[in-house]
N, C-alpha and C. Protein backbone atom coordinates (compact mmCIF):
# COMPACT_ATOMS: atom_id res chain seq x y z
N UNK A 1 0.82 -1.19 0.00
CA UNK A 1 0.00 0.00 0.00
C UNK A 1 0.87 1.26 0.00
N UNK A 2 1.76 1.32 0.86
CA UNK A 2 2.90 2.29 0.85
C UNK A 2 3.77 2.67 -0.32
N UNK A 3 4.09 1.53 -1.47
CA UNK A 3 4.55 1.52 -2.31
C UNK A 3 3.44 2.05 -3.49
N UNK A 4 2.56 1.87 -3.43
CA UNK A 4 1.24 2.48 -4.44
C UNK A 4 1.56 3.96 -4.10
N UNK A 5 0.81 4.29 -2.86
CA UNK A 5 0.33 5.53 -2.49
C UNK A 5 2.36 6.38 -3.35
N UNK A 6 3.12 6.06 -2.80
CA UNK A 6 4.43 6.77 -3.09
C UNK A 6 4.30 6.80 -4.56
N UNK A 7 3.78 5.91 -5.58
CA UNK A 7 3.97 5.98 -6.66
C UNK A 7 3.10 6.99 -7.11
N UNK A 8 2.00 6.82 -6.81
CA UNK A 8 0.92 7.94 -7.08
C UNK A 8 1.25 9.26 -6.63
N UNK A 9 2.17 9.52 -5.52
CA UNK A 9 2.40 10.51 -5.05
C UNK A 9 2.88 11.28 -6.06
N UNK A 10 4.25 10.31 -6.39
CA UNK A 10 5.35 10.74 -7.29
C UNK A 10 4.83 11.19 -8.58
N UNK A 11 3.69 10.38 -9.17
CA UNK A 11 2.88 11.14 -10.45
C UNK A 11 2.20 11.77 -10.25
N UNK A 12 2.29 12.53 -9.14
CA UNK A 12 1.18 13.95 -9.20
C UNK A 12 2.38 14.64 -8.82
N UNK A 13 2.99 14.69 -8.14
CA UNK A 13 4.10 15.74 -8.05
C UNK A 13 4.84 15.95 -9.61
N UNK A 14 5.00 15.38 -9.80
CA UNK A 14 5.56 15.23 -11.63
C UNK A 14 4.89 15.99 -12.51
N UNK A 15 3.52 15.86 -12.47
CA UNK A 15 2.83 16.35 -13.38
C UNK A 15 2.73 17.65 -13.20
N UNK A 16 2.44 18.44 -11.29
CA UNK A 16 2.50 19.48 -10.88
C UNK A 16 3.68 20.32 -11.10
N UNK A 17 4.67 19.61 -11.31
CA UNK A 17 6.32 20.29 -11.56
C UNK A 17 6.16 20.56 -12.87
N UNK A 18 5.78 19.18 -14.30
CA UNK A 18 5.42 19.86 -15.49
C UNK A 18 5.23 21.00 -15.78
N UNK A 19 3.62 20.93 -15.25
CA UNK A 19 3.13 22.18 -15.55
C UNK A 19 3.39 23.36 -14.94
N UNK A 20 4.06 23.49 -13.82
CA UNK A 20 4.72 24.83 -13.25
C UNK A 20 5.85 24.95 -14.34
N UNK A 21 6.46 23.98 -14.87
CA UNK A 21 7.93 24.28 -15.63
C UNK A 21 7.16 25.18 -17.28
N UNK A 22 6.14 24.42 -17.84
CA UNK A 22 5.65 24.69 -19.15
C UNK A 22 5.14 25.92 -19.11
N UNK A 23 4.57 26.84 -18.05
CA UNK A 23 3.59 27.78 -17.60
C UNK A 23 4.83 28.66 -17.82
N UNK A 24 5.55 28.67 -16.67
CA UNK A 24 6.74 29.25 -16.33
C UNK A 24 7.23 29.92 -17.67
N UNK A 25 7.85 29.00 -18.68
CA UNK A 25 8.51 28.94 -19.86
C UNK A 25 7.52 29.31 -20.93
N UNK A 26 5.91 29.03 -21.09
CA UNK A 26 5.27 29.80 -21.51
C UNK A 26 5.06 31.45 -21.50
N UNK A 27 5.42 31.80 -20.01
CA UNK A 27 4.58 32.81 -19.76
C UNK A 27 6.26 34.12 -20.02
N UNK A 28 6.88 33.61 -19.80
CA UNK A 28 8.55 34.47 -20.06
C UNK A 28 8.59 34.51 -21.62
N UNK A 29 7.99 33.69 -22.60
CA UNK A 29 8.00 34.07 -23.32
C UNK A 29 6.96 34.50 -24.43
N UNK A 30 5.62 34.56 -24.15
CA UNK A 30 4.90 35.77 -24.30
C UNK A 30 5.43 37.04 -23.41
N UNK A 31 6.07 36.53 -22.62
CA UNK A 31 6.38 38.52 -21.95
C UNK A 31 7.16 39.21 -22.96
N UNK A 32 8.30 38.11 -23.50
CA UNK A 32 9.63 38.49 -24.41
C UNK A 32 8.78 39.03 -25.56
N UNK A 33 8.10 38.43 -26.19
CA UNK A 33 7.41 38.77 -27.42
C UNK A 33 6.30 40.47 -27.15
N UNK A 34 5.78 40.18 -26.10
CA UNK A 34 5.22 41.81 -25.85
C UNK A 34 6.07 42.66 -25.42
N UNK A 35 7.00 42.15 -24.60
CA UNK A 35 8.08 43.37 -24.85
C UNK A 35 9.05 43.73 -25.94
N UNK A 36 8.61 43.12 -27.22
CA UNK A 36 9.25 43.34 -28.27
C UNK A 36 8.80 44.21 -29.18
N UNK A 37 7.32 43.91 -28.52
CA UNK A 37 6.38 44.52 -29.77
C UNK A 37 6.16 45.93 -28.86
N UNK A 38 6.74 46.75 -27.26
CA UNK A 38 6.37 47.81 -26.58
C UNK A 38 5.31 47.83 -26.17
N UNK A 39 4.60 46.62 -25.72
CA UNK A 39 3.39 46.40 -25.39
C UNK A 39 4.04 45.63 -23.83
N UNK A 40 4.83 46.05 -22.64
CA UNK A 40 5.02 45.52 -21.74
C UNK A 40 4.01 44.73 -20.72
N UNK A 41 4.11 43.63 -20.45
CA UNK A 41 3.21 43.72 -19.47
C UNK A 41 3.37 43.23 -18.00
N UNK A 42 2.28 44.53 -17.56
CA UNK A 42 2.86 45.08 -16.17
C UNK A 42 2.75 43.67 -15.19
N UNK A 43 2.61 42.58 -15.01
CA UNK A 43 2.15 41.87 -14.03
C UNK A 43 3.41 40.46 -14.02
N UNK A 44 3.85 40.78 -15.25
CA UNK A 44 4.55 39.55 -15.34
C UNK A 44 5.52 39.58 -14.42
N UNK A 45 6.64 40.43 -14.40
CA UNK A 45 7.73 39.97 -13.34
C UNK A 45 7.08 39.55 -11.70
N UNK A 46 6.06 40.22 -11.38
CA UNK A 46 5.50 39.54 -9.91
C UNK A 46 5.04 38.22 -10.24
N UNK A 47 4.49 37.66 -11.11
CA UNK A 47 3.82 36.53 -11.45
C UNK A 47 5.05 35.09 -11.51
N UNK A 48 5.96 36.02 -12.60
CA UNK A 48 7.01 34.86 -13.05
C UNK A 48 7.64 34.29 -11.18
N UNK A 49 7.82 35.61 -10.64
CA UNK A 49 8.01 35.17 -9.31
C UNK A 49 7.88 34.50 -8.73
N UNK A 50 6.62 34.65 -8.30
CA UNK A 50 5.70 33.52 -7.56
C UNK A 50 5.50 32.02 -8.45
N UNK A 51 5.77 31.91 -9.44
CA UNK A 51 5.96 30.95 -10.48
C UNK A 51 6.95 30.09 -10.32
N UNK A 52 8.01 31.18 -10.28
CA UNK A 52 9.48 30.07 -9.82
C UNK A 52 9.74 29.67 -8.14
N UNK A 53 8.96 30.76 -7.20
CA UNK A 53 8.80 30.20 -6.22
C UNK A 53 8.28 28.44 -5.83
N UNK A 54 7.18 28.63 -6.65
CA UNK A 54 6.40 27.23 -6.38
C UNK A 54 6.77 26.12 -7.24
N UNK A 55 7.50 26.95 -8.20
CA UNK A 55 8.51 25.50 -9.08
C UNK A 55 9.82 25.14 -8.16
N UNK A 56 9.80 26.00 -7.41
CA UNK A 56 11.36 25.22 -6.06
C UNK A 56 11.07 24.74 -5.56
N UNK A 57 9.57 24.90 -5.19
CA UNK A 57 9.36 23.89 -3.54
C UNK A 57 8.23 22.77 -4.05
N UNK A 58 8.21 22.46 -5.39
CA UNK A 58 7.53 21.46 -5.79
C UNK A 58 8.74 20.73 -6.45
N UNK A 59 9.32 21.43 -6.90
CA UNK A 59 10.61 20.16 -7.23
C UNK A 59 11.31 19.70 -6.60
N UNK A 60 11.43 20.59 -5.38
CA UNK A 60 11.99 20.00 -4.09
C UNK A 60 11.99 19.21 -3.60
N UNK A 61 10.34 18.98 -3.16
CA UNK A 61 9.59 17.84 -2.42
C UNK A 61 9.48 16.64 -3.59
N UNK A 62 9.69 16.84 -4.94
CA UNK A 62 9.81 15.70 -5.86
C UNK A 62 11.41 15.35 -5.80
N UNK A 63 12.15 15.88 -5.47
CA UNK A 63 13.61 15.31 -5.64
C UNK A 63 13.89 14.83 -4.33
N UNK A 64 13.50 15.02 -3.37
CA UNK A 64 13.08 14.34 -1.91
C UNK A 64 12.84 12.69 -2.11
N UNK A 65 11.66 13.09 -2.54
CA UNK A 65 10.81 11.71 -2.91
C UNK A 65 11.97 10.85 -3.47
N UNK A 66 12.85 11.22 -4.59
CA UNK A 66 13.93 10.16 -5.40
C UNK A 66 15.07 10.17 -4.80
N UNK A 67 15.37 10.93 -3.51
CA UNK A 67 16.65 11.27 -2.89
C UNK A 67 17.43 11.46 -4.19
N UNK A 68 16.78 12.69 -4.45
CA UNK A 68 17.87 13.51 -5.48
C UNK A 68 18.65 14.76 -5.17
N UNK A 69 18.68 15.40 -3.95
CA UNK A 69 19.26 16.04 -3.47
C UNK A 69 20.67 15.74 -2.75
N UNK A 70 22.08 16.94 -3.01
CA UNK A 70 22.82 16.45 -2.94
C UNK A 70 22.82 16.06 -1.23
N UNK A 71 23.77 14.88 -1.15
CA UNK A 71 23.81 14.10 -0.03
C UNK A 71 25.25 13.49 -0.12
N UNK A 72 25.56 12.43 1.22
CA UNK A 72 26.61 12.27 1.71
C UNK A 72 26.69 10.87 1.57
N UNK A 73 25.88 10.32 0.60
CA UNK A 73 26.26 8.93 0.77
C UNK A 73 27.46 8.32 1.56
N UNK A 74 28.76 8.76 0.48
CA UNK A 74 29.59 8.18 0.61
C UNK A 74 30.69 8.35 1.90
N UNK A 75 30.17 9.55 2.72
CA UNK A 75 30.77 9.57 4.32
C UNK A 75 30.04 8.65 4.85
N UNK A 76 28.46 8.74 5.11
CA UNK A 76 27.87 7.35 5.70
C UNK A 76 27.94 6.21 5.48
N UNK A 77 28.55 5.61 4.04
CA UNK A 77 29.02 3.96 3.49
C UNK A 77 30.42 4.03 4.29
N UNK A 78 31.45 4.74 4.06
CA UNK A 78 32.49 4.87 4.99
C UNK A 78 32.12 4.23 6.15
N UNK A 79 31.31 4.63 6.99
CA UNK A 79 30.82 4.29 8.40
C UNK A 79 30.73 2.83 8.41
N UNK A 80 31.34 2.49 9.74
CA UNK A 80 30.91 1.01 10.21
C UNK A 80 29.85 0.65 9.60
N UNK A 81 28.86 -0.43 9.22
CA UNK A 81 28.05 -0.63 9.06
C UNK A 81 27.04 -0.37 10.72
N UNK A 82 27.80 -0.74 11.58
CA UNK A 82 26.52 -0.21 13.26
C UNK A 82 26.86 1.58 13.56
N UNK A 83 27.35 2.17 13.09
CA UNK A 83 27.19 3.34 13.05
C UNK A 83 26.24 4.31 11.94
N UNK A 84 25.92 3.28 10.73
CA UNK A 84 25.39 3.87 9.56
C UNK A 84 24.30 4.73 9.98
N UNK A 85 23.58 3.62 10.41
CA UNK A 85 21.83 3.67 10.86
C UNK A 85 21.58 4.87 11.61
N UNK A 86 22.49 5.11 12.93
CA UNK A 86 21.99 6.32 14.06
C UNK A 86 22.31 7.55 13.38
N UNK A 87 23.64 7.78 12.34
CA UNK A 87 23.50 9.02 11.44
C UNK A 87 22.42 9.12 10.55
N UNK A 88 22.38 8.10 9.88
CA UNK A 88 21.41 8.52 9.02
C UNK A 88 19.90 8.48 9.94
N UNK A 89 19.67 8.43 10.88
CA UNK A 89 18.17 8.55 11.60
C UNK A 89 18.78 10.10 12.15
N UNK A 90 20.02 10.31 12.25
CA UNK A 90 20.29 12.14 12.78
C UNK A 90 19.86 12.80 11.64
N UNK A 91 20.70 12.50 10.70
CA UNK A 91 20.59 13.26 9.57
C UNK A 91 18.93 13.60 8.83
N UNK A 92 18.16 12.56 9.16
CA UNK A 92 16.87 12.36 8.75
C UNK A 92 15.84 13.44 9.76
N UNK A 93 16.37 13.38 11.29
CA UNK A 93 15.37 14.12 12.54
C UNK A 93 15.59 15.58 11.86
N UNK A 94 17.09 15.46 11.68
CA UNK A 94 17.30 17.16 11.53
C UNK A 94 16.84 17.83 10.33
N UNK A 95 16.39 16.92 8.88
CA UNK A 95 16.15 17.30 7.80
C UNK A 95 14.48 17.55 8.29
N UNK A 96 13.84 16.92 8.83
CA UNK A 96 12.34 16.81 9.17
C UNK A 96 12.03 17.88 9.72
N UNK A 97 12.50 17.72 11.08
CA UNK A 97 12.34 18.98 11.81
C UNK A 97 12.58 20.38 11.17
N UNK A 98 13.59 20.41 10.36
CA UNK A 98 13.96 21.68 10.04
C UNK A 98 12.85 22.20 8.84
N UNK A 99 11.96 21.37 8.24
CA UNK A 99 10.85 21.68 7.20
C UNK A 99 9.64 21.44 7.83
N UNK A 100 9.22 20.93 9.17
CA UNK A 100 8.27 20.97 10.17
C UNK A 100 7.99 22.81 10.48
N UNK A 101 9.65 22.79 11.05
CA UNK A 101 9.85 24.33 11.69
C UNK A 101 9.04 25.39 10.32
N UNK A 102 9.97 24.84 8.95
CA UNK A 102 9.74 25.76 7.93
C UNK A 102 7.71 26.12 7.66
N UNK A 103 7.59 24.83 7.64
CA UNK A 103 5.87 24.85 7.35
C UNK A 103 4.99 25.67 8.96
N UNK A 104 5.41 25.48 9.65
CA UNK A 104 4.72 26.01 10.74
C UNK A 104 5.18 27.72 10.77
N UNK A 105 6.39 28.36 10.72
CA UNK A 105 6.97 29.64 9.92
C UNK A 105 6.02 30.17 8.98
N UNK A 106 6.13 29.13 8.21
CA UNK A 106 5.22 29.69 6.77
C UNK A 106 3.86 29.80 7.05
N UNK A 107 2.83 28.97 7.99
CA UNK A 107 1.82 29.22 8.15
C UNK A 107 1.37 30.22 9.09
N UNK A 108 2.59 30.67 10.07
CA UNK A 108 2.14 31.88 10.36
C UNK A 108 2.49 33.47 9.08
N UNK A 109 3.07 33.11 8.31
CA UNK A 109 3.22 34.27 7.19
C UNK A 109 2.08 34.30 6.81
N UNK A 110 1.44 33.34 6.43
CA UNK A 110 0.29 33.36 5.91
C UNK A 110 -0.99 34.06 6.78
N UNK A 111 -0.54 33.91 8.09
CA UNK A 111 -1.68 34.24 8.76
C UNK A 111 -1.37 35.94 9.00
N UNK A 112 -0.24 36.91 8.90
CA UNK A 112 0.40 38.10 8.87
C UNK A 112 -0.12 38.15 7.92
N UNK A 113 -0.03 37.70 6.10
CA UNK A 113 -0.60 38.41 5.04
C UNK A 113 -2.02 38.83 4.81
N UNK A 114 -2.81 38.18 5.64
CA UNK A 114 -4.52 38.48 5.28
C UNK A 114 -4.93 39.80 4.95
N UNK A 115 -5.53 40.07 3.95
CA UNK A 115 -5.87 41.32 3.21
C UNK A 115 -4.78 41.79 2.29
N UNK A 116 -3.65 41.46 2.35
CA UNK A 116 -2.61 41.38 1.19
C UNK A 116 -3.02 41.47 0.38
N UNK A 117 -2.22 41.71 -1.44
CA UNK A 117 -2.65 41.08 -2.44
C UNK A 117 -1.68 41.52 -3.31
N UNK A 118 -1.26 40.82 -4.59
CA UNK A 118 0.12 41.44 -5.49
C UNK A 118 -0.25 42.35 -6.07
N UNK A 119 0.90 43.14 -5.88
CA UNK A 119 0.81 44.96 -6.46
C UNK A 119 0.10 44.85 -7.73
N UNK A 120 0.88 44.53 -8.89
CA UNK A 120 0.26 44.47 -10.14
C UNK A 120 -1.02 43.96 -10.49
N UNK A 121 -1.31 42.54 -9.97
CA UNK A 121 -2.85 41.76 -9.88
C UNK A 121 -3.41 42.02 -8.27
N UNK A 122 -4.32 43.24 -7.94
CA UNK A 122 -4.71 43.07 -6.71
C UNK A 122 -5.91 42.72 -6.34
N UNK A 123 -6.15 41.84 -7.69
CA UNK A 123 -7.07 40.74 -7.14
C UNK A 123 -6.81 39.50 -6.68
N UNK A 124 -5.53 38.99 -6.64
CA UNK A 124 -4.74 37.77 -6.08
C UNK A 124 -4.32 37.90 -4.85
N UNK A 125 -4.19 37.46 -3.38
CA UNK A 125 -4.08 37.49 -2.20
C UNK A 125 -2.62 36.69 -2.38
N UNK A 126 -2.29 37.84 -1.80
CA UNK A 126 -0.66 37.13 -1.02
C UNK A 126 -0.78 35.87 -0.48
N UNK A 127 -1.68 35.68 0.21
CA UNK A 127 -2.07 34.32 0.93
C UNK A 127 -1.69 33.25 0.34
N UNK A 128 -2.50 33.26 -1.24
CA UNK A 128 -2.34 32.15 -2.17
C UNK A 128 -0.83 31.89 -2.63
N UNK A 129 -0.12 33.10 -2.99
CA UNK A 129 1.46 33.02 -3.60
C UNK A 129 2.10 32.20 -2.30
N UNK A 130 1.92 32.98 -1.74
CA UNK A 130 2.81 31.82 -0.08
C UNK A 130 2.36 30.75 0.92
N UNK A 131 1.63 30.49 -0.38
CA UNK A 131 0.89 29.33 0.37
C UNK A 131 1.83 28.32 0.18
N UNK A 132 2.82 28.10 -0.77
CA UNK A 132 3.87 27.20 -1.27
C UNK A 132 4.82 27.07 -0.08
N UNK A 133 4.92 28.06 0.83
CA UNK A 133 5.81 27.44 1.71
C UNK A 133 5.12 26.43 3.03
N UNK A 134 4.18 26.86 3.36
CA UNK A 134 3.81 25.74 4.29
C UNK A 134 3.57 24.15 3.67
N UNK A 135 2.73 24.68 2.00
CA UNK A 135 1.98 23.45 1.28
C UNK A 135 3.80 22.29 1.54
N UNK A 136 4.73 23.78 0.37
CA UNK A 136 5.71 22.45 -0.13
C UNK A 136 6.66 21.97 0.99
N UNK A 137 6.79 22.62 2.18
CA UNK A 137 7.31 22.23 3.28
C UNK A 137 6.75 20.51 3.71
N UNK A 138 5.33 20.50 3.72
CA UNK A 138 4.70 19.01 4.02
C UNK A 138 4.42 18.67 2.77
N UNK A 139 5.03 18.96 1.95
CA UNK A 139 4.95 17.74 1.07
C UNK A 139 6.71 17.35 1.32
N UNK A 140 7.51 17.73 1.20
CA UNK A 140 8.99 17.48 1.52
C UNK A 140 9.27 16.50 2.26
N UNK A 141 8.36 17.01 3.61
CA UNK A 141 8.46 15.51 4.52
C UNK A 141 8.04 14.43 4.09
N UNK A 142 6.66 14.83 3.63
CA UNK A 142 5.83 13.66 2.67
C UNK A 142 6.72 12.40 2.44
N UNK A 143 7.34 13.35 1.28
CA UNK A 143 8.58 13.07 0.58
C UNK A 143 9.41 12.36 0.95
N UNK A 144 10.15 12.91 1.94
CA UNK A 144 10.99 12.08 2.75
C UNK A 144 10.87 11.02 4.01
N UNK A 145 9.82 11.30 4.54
CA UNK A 145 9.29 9.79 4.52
C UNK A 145 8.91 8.63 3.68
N UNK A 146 8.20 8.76 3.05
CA UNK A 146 7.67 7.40 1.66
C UNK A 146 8.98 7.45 0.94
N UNK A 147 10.74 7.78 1.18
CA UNK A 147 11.57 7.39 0.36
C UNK A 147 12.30 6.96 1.51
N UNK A 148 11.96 7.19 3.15
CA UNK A 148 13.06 6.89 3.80
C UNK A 148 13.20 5.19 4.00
N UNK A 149 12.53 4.63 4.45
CA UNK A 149 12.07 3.02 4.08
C UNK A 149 13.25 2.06 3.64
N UNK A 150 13.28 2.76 1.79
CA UNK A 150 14.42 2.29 1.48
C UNK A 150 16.27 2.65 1.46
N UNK A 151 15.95 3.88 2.29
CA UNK A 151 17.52 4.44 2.42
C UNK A 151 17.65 3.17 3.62
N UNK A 152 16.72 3.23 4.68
CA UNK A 152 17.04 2.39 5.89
C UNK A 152 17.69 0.88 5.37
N UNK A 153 17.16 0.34 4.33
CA UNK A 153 17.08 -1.07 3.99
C UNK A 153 18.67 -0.95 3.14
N UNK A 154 18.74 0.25 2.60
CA UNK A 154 20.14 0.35 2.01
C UNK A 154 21.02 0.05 3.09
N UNK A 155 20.74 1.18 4.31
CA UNK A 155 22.07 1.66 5.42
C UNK A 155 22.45 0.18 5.72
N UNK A 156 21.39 -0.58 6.39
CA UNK A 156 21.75 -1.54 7.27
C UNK A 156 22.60 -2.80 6.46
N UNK A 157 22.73 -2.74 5.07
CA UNK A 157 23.15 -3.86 4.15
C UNK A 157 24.32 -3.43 3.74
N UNK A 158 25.31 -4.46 3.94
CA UNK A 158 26.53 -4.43 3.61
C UNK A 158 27.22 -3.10 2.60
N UNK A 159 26.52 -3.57 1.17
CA UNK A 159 26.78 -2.72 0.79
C UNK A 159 26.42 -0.60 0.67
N UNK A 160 25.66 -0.70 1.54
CA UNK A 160 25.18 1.21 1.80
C UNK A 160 24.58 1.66 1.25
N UNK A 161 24.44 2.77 1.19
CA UNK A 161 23.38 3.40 0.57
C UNK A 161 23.85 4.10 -0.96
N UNK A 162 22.88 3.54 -2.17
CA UNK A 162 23.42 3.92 -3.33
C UNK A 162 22.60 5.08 -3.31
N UNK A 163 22.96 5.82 -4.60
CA UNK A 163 22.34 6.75 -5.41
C UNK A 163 23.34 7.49 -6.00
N UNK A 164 22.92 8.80 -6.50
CA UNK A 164 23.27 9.46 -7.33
C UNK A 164 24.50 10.15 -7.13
N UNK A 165 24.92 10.15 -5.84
CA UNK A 165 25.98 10.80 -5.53
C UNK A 165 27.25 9.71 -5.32
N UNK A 166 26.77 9.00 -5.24
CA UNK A 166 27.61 7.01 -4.96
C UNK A 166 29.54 8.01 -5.28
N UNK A 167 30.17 8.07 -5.02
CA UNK A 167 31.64 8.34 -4.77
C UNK A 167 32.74 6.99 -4.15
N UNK A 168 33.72 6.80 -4.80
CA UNK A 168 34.46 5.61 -4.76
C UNK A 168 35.23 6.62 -3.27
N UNK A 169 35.50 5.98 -2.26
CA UNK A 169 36.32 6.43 -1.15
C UNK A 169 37.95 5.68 -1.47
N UNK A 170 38.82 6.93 -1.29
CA UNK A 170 39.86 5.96 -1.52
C UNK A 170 40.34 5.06 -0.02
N UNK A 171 41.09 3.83 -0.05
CA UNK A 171 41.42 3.13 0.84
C UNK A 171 41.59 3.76 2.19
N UNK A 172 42.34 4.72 1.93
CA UNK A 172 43.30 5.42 3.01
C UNK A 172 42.31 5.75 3.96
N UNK A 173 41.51 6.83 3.11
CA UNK A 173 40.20 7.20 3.82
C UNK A 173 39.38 6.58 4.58
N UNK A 174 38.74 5.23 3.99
CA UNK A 174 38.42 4.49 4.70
C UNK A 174 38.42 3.32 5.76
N UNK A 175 39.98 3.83 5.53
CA UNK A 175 40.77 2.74 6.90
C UNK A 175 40.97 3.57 8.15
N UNK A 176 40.86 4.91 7.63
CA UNK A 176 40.93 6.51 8.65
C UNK A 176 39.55 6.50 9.64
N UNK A 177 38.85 6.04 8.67
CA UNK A 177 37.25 6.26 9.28
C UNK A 177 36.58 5.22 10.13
N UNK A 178 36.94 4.45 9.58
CA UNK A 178 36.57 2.97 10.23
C UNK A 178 37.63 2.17 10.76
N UNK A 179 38.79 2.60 10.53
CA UNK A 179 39.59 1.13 11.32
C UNK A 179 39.64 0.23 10.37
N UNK A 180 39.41 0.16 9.65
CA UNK A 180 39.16 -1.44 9.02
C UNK A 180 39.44 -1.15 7.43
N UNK A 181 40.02 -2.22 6.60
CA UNK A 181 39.93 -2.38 5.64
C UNK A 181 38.45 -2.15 4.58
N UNK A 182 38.28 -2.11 3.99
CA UNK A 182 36.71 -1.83 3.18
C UNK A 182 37.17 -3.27 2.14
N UNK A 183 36.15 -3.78 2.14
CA UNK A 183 35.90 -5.24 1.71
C UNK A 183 35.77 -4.92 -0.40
């Protein structure tokens, strides 16, 4: 069930990143083209803003999800294998907490902006533009829970935790770190 729900997760976050990316890249360039023709228009730079705002913290919480953010694999494979686990459960409290903190931050911004609204469109409420930080804050965790599962199943197995950052340690190093030869 866990493995569904994450997959489904992952294709709606995908699709939501799409279309923030296509919008985004749409909308910069109808601006380019009316500002070619001296027909500026006034709303776009606040808009594109808030645009790329919510394309960071939706790609965020999608590169979460794939542990695509850069990371330390290869200091924690270094590690004993009985030391792996309690860093990476540190490393994990402190990443959580610190986007717990962020979303609870952000939902009081939100509660400071009421009656707001963007200069250029002031029919749009600030509310809505920053709503991305509390939203993409819990989705992040989201995120990083439904991917932590399998970092755990990595740590505890001989060989560590792969991914994208995977780095060959040279010997030296890892006889520095551990005491021990690396197999």
């Amino acid at each position: 069930m866990r493995e569904r729900f994450r997959a489904v997760f992952k294709k709606v976050m995908e699709y939501i990143v799409i279309i923030l990316m296509i919008s985004l890249a749409l909308m910069v360039i109808v601006a380019v083209v009316y500002r070619k023709m001296g027909m500026s228009l006034s709303w776009y730079d606040e808009v594109a803003e808030v645009m790329l705002a919510w394309l960071t913290y939706y790609a965020s919480a999608l590169a979460a999800l794939t542990r695509g953010h850069i990371g330390f694999n290869g200091l924690i494979n270094a590690l004993k294998p009985s030391l792996r686990v309690p860093v990476l459960l540190l490393g994990e409290a402190l990443v959580i907490s610190f986007f717990i903190l962020l979303a609870w931050v952000g939902w009081q911004v939100l509660l400071v902006l009421e009656g707001d609204t963007l200069i250029s469109l002031t029919w749009v409420p600030n509310r809505l533009t920053h709503s991305v930080i509390p939203i993409g804050a819990v989705l992040f965790v989201i995120s990083q829970l439904l991917s932590f599962p399998e970092l755990w199943r990595q740590a505890k197995s001989k060989k560590g935790i792969t991914g994208h950052d995977d780095v060959e340690i040279p010997e030296e190093a890892q006889q520095n770190l551990t005491g021990e030869a690396r197999p």
